[in-house]
PDB file of N, CA and C in Angstrom:
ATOM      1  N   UNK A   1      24.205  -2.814 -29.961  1.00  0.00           N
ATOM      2  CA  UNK A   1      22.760  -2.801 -29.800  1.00  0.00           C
ATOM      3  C   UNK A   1      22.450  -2.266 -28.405  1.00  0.00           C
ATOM      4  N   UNK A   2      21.454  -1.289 -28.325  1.00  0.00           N
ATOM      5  CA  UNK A   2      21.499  -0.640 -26.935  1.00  0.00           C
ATOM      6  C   UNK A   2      19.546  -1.458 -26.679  1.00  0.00           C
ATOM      7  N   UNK A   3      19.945  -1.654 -25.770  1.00  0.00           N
ATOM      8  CA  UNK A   3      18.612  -2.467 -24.627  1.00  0.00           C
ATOM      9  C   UNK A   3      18.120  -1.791 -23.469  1.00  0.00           C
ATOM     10  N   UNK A   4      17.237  -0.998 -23.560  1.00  0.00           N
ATOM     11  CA  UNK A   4      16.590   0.064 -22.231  1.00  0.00           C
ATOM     12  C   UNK A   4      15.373  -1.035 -21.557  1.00  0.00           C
ATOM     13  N   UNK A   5      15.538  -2.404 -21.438  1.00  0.00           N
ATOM     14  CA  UNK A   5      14.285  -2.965 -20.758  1.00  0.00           C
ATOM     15  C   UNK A   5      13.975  -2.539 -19.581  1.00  0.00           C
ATOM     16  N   UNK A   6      14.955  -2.188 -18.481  1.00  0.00           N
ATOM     17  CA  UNK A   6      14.716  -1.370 -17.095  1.00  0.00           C
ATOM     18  C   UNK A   6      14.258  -0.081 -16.932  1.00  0.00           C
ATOM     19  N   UNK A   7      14.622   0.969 -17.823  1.00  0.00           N
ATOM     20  CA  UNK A   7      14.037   1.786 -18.485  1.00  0.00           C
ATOM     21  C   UNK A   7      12.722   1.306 -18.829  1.00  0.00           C
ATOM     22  N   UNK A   8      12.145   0.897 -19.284  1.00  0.00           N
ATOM     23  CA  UNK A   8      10.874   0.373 -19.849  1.00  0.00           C
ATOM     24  C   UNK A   8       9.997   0.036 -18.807  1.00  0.00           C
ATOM     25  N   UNK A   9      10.297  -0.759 -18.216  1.00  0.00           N
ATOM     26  CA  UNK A   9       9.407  -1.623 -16.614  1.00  0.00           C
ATOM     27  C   UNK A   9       9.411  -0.158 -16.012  1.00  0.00           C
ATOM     28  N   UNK A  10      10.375   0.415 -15.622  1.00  0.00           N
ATOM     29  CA  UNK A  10      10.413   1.792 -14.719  1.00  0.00           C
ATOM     30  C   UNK A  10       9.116   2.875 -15.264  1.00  0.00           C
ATOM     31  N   UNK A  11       8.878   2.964 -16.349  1.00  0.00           N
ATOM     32  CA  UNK A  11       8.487   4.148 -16.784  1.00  0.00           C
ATOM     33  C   UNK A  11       6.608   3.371 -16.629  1.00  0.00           C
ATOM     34  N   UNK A  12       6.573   2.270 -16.712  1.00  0.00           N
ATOM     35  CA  UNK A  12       5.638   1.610 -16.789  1.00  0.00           C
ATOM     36  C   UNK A  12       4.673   1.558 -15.608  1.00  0.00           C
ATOM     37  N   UNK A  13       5.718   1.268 -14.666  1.00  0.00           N
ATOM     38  CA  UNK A  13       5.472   1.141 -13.202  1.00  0.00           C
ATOM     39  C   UNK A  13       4.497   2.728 -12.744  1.00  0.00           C
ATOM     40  N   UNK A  14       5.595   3.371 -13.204  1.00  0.00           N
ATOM     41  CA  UNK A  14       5.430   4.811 -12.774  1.00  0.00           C
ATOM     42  C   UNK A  14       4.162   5.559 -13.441  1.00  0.00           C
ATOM     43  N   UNK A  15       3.747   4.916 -14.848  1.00  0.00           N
ATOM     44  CA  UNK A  15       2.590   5.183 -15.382  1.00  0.00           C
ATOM     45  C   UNK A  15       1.588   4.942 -14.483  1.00  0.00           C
ATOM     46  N   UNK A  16       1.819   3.568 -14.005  1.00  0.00           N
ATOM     47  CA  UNK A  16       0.670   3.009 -12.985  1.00  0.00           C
ATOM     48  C   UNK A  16       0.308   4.063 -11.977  1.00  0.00           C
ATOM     49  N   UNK A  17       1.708   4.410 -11.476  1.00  0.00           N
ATOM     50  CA  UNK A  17       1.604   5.002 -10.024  1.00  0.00           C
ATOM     51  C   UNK A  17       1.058   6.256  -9.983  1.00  0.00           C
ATOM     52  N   UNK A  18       1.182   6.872 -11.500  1.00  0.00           N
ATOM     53  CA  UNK A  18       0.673   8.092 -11.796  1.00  0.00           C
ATOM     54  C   UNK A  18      -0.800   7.525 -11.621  1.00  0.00           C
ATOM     55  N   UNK A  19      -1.318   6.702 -12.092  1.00  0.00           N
ATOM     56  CA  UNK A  19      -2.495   6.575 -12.194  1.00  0.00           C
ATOM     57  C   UNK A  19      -3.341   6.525 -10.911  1.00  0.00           C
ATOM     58  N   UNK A  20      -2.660   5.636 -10.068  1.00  0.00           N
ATOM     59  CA  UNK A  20      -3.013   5.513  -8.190  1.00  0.00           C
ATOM     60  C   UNK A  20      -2.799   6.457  -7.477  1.00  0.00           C
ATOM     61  N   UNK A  21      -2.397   7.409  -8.055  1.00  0.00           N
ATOM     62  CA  UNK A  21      -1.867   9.012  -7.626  1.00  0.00           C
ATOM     63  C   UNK A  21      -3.304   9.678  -7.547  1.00  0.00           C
ATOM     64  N   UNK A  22      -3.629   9.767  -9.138  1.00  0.00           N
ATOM     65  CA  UNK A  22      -4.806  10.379  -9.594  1.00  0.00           C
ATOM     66  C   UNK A  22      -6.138   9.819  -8.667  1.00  0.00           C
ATOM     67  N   UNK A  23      -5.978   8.183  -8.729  1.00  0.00           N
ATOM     68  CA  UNK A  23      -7.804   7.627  -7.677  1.00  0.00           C
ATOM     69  C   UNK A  23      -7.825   7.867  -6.744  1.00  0.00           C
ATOM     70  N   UNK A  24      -6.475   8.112  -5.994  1.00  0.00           N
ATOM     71  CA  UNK A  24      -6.787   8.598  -4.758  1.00  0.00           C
ATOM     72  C   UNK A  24      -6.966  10.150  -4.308  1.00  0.00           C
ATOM     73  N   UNK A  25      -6.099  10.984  -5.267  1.00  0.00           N
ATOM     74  CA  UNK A  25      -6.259  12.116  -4.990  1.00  0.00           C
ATOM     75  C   UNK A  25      -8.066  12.379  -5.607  1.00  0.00           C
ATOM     76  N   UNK A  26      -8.789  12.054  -6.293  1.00  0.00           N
ATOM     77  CA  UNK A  26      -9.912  12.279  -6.954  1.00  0.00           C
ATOM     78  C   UNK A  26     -11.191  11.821  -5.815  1.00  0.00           C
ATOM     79  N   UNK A  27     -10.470  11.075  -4.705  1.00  0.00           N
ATOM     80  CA  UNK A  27     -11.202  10.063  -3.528  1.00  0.00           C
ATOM     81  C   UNK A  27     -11.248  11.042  -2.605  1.00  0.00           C
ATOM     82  N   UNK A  28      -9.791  11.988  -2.356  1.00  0.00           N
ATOM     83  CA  UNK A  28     -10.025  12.862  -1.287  1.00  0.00           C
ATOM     84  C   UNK A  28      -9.078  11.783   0.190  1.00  0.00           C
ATOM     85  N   UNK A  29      -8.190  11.119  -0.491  1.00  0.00           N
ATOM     86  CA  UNK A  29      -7.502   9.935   0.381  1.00  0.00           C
ATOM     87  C   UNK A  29      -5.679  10.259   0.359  1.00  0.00           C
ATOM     88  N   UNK A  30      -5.471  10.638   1.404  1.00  0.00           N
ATOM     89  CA  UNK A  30      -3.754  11.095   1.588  1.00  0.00           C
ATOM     90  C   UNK A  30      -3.363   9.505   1.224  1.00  0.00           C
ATOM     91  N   UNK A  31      -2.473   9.317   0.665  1.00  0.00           N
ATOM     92  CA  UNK A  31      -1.438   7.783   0.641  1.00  0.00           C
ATOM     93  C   UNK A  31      -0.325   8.215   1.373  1.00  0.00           C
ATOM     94  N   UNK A  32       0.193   7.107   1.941  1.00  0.00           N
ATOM     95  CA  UNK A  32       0.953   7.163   3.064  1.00  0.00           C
ATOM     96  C   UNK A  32       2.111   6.269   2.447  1.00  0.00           C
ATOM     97  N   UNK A  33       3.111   6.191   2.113  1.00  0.00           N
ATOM     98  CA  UNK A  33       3.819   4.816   2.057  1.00  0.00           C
ATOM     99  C   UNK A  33       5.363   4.559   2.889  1.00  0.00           C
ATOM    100  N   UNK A  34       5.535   3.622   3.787  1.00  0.00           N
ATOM    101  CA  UNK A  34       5.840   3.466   5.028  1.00  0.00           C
ATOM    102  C   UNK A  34       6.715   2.059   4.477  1.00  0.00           C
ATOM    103  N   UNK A  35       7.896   2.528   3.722  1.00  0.00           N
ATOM    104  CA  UNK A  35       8.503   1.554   3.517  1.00  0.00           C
ATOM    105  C   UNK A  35       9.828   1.326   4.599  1.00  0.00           C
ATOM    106  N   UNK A  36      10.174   0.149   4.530  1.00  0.00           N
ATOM    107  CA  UNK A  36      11.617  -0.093   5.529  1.00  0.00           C
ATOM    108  C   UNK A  36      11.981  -1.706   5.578  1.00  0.00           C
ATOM    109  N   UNK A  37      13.299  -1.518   6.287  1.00  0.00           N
ATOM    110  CA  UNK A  37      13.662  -3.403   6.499  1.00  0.00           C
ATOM    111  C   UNK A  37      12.566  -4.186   7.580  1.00  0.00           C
ATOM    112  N   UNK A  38      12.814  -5.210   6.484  1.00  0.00           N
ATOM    113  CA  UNK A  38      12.129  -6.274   7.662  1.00  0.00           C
ATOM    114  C   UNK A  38      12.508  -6.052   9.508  1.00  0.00           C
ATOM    115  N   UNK A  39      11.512  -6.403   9.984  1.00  0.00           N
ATOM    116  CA  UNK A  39      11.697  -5.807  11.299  1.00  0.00           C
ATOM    117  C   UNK A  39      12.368  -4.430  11.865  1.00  0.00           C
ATOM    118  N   UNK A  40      11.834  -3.847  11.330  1.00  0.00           N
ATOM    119  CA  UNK A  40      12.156  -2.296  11.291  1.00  0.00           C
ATOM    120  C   UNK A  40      11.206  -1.738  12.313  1.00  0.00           C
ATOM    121  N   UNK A  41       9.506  -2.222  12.443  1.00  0.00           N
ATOM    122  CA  UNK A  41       9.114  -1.537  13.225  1.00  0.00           C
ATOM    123  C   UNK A  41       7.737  -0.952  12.418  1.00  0.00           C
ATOM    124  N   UNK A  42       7.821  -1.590  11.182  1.00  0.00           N
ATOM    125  CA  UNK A  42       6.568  -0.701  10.290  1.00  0.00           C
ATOM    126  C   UNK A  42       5.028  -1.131  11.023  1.00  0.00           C
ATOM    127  N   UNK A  43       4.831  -2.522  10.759  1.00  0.00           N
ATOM    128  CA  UNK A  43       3.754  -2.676  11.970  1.00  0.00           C
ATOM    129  C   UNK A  43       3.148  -2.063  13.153  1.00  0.00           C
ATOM    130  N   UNK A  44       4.049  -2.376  13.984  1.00  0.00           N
ATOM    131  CA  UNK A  44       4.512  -1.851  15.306  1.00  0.00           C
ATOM    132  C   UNK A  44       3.809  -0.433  15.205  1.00  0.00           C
ATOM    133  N   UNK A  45       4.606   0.421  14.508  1.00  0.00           N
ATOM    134  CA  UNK A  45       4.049   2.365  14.036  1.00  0.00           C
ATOM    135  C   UNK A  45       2.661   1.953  13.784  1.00  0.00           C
ATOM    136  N   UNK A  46       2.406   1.067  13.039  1.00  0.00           N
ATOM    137  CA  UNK A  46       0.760   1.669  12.891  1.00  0.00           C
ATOM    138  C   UNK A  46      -0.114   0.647  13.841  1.00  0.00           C
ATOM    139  N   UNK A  47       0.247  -0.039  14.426  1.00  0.00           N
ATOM    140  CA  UNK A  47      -0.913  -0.846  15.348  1.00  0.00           C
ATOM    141  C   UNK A  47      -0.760   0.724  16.975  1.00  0.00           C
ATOM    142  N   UNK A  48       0.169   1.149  16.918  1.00  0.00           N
ATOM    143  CA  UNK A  48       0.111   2.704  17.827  1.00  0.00           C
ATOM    144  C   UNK A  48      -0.418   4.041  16.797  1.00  0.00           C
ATOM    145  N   UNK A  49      -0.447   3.709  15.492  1.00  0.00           N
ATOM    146  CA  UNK A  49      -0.455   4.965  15.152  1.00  0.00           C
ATOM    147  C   UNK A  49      -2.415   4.993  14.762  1.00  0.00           C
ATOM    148  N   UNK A  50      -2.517   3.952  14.487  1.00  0.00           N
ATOM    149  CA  UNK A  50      -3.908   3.684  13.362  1.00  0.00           C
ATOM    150  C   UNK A  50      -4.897   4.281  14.534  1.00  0.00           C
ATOM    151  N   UNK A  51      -4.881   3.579  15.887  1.00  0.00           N
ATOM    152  CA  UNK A  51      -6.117   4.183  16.853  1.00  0.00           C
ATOM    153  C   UNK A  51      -5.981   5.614  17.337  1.00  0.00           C
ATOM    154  N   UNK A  52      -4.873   6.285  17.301  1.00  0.00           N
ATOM    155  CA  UNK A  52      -4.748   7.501  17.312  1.00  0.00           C
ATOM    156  C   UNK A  52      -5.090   8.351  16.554  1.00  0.00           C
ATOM    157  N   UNK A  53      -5.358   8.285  15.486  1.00  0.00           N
ATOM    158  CA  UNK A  53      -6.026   8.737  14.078  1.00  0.00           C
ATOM    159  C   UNK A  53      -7.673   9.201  14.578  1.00  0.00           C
ATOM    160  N   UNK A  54      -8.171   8.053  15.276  1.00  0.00           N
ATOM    161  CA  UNK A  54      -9.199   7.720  15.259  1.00  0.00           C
ATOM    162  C   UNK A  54     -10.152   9.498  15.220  1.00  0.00           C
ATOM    163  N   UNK A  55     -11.320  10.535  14.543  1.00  0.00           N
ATOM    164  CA  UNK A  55     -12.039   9.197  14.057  1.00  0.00           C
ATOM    165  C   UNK A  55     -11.324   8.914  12.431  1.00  0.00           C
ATOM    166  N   UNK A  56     -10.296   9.455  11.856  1.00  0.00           N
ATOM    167  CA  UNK A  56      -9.815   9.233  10.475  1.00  0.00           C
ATOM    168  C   UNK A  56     -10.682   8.005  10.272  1.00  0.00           C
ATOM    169  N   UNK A  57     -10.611   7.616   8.865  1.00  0.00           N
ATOM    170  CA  UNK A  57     -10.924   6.250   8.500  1.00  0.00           C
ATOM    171  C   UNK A  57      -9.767   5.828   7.106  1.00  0.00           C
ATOM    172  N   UNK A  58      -9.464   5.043   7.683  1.00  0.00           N
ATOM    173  CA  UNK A  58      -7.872   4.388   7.589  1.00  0.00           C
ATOM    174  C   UNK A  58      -7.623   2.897   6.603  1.00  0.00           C
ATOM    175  N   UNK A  59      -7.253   2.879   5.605  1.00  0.00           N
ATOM    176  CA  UNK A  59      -6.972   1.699   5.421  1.00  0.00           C
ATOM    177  C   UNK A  59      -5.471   0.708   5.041  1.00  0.00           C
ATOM    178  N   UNK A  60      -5.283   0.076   5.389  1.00  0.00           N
ATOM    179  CA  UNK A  60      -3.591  -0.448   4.920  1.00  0.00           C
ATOM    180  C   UNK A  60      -3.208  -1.637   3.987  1.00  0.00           C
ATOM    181  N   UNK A  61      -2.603  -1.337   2.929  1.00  0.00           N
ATOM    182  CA  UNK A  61      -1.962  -2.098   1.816  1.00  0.00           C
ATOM    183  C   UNK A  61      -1.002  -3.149   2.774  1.00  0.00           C
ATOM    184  N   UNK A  62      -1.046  -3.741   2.839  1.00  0.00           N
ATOM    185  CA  UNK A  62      -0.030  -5.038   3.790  1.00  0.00           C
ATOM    186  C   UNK A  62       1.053  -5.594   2.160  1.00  0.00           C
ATOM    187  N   UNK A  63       2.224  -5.377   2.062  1.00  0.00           N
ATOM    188  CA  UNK A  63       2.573  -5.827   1.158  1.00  0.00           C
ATOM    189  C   UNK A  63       3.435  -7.041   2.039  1.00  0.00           C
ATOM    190  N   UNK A  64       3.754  -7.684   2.054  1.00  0.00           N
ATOM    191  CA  UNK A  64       4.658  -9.519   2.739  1.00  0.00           C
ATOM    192  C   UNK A  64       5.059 -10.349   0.928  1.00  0.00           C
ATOM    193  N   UNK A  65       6.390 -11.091   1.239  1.00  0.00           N
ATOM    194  CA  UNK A  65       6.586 -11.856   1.279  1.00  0.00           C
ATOM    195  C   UNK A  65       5.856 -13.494   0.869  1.00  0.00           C
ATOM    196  N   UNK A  66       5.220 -13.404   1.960  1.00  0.00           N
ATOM    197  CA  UNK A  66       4.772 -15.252   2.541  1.00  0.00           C
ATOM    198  C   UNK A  66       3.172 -15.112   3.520  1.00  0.00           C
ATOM    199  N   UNK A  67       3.529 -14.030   4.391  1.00  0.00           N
ATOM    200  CA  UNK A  67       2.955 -14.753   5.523  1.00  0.00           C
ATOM    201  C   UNK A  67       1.835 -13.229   5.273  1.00  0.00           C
ATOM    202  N   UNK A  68       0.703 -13.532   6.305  1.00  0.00           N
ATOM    203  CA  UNK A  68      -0.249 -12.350   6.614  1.00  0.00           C
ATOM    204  C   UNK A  68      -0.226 -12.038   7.955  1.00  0.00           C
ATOM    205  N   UNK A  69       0.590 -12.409   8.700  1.00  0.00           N
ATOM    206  CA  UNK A  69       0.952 -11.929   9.928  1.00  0.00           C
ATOM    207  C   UNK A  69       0.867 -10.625  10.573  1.00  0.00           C
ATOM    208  N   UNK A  70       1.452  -9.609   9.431  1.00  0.00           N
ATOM    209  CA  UNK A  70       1.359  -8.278   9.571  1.00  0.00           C
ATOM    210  C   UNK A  70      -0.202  -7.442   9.615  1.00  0.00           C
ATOM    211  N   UNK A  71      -1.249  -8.514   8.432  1.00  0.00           N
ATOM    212  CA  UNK A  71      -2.256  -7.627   7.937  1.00  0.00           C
ATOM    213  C   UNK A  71      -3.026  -8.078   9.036  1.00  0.00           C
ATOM    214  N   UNK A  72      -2.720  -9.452  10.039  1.00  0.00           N
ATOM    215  CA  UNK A  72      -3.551  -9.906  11.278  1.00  0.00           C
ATOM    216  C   UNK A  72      -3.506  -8.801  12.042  1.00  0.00           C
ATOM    217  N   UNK A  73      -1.835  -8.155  12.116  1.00  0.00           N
ATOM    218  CA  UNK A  73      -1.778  -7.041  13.514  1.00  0.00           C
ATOM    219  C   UNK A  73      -2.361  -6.271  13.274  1.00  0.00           C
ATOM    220  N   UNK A  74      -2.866  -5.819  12.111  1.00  0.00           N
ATOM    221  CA  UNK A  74      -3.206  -4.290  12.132  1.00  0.00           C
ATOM    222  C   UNK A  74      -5.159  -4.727  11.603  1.00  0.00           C
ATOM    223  N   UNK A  75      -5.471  -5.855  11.293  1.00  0.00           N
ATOM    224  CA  UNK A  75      -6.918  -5.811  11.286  1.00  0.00           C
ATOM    225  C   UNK A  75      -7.836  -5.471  12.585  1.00  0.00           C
ATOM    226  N   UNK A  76      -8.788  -4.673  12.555  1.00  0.00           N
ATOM    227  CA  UNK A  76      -9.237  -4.320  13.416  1.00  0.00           C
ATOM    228  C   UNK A  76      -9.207  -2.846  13.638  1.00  0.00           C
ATOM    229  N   UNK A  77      -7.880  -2.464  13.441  1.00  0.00           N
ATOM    230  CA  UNK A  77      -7.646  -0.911  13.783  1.00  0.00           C
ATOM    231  C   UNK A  77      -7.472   0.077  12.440  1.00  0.00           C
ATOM    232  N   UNK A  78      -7.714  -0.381  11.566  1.00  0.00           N
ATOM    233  CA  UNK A  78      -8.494   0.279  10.270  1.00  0.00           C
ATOM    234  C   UNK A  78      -9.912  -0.053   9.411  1.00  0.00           C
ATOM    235  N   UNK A  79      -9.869   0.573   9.058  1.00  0.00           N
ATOM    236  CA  UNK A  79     -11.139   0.483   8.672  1.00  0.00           C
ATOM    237  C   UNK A  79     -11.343  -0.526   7.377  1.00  0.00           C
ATOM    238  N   UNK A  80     -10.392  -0.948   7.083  1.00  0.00           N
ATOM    239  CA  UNK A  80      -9.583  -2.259   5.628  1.00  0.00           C
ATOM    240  C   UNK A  80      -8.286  -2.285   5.629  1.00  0.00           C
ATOM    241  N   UNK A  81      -8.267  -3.422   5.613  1.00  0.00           N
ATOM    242  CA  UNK A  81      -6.502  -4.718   5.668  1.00  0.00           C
ATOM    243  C   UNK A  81      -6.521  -5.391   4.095  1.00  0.00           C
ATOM    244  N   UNK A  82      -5.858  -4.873   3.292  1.00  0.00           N
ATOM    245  CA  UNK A  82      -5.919  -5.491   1.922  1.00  0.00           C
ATOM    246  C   UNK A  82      -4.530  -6.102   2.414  1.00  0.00           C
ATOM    247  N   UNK A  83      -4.013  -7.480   2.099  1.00  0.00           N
ATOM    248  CA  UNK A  83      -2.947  -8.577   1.993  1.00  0.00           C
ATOM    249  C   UNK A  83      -2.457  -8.462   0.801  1.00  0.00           C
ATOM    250  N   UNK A  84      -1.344  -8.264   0.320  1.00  0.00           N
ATOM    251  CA  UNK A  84      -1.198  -8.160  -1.453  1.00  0.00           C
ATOM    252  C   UNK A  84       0.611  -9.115  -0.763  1.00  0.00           C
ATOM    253  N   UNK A  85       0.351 -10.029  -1.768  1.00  0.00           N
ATOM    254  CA  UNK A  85       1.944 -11.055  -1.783  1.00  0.00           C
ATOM    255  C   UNK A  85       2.706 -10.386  -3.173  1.00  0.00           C
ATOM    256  N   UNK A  86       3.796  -9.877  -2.342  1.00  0.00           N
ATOM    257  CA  UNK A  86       4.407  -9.208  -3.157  1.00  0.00           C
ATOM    258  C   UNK A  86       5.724 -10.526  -4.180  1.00  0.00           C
ATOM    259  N   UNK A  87       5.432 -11.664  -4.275  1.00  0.00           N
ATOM    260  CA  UNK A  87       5.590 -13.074  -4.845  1.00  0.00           C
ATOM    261  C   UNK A  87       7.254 -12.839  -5.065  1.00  0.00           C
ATOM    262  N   UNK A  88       7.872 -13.071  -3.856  1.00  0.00           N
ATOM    263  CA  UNK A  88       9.212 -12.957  -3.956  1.00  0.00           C
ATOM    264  C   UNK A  88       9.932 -11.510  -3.880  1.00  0.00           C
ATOM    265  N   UNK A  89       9.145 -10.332  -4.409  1.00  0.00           N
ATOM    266  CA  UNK A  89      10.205  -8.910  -4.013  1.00  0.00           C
ATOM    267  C   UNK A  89       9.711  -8.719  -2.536  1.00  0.00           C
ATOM    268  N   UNK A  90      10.457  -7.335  -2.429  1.00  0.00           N
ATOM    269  CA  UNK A  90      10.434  -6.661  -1.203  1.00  0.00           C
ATOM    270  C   UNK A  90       9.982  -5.808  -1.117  1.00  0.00           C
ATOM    271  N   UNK A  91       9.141  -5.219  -2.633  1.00  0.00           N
ATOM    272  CA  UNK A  91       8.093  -3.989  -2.232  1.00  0.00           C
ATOM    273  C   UNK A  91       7.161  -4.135  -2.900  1.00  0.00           C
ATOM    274  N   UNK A  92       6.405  -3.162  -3.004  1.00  0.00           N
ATOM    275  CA  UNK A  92       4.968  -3.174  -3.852  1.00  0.00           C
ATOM    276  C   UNK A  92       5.109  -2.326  -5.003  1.00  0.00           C
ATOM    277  N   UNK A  93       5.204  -2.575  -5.723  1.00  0.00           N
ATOM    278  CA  UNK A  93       5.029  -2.199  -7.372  1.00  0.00           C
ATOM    279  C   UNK A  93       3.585  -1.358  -7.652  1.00  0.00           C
ATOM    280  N   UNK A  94       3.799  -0.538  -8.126  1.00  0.00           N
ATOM    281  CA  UNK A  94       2.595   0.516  -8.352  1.00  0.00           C
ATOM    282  C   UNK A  94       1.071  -0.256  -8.917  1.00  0.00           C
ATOM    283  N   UNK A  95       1.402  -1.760  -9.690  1.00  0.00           N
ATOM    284  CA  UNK A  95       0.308  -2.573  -9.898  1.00  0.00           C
ATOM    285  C   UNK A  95      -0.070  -3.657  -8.762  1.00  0.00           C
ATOM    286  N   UNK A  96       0.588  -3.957  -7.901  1.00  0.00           N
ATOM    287  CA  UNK A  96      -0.285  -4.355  -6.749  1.00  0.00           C
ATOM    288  C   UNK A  96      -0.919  -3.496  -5.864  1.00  0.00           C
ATOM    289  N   UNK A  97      -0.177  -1.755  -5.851  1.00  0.00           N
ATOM    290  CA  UNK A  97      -1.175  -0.725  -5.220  1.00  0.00           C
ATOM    291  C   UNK A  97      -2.799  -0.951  -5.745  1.00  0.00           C
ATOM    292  N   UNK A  98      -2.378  -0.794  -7.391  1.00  0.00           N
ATOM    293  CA  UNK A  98      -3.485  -0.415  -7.953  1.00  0.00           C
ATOM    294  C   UNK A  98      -4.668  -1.631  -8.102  1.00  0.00           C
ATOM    295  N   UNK A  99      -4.092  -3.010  -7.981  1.00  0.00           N
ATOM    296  CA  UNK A  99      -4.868  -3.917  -7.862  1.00  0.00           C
ATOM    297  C   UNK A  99      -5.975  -4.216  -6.271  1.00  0.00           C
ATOM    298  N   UNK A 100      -5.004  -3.425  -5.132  1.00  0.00           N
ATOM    299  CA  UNK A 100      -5.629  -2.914  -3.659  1.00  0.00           C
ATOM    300  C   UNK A 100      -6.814  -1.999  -3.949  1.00  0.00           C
ATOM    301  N   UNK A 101      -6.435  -1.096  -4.418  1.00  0.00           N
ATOM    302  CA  UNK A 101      -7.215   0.685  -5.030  1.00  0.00           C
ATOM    303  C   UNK A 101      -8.601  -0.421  -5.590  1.00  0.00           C
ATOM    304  N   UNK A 102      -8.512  -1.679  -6.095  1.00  0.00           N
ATOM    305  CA  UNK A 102      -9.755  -1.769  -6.577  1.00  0.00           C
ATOM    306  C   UNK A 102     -10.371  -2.360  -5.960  1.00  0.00           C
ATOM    307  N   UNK A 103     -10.246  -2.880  -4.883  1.00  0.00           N
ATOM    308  CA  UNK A 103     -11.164  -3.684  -3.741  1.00  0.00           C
ATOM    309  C   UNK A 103     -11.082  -2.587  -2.518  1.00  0.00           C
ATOM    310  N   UNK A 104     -10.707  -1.464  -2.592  1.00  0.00           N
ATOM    311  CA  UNK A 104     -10.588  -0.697  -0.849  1.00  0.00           C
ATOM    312  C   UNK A 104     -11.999   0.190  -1.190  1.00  0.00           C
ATOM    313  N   UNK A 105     -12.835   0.691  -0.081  1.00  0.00           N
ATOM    314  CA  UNK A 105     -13.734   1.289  -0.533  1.00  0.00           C
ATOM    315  C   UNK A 105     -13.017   3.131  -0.115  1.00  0.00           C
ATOM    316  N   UNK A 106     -12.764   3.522  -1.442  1.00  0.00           N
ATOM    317  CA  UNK A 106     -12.188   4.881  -1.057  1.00  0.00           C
ATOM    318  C   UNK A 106     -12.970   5.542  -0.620  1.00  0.00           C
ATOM    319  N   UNK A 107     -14.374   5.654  -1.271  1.00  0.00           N
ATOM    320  CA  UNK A 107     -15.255   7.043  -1.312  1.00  0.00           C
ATOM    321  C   UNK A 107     -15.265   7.288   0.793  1.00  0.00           C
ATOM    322  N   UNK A 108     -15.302   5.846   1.348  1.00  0.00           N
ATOM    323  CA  UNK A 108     -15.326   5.556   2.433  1.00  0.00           C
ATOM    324  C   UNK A 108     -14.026   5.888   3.910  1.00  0.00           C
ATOM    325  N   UNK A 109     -12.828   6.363   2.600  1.00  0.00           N
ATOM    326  CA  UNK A 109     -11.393   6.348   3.699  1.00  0.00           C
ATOM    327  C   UNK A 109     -10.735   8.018   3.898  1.00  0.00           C
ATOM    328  N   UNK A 110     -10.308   8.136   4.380  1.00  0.00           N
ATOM    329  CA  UNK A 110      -9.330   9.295   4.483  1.00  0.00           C
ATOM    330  C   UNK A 110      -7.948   9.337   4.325  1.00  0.00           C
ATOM    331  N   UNK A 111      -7.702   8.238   4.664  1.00  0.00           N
ATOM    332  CA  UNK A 111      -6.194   7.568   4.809  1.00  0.00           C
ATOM    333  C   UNK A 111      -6.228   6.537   3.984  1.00  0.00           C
TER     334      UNK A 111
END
C-alpha cells in the first residue's frame, strides 16, 4: 500500500503559498522571507534594516515559538507587527502567512 500523506500537506501548503504569492503581488507588496536559526541575528537585521527603508512602508510577520519578544523589537519601526505562534514548529507554514495577509493592511505597505 503506497501512502503520499507528506506529499499531500506539501502540495497543500504550497497551494496556499501560491495563493499569498498572488495577494501580495496584486497589492503591489515585495515579500521578503528572512528565515534562519534561533539567534542568528534575524531581528537584529531588521530593527537596522526597517528605519533605513524609511520612507518604504514595511510590515513584519513575527513567526516565535512562545514568546513576542521579537515582534516587541521590531514594533515601532514598521508600519505593522503581526505575532503569529507558530505552536511548536520552527517556521511559518504558508497558512499562518495567509492568516497575517488578512489582518495587514496591504493596499497601505510596500514591504
Amino acid at each position: 500500500m503506497k501512502i503520499n500523506v507528506a506529499e499531500n500537506v506539501l502540495k497543500a501548503n504550497d497551494a496556499v503559498a501560491q495563493a499569498n504569492r498572488a495577494r501580495l503581488d496584486a497589492a503591489g507588496v515585495l515579500a521578503l522571507n528572512i528565515t534562519s536559526a534561533p539567534g542568528s541575528g534575524k531581528t537584529a537585521l531588521l530593527e537596522a534594516t526597517l528605519p533605513a527603508l524609511a520612507p518604504l512602508r514595511a510590515a513584519v510577520i513575527v513567526g516565535d515559538l512562545q514568546t513576542t519578544r521579537d515582534a516587541q523589537r521590531v514594533q515601532g519601526l514598521a508600519t505593522a507587527v503581526i505575532q503569529t505562534n507558530t505552536e511548536g514548529g520552527g517556521h511559518l507554514a504558508a497558512t499562518h502567512v495567509a492568516e497575517a495577509l488578512d489582518t495587514l493592511p496591504l493596499a497601505g505597505l510596500d514591504l
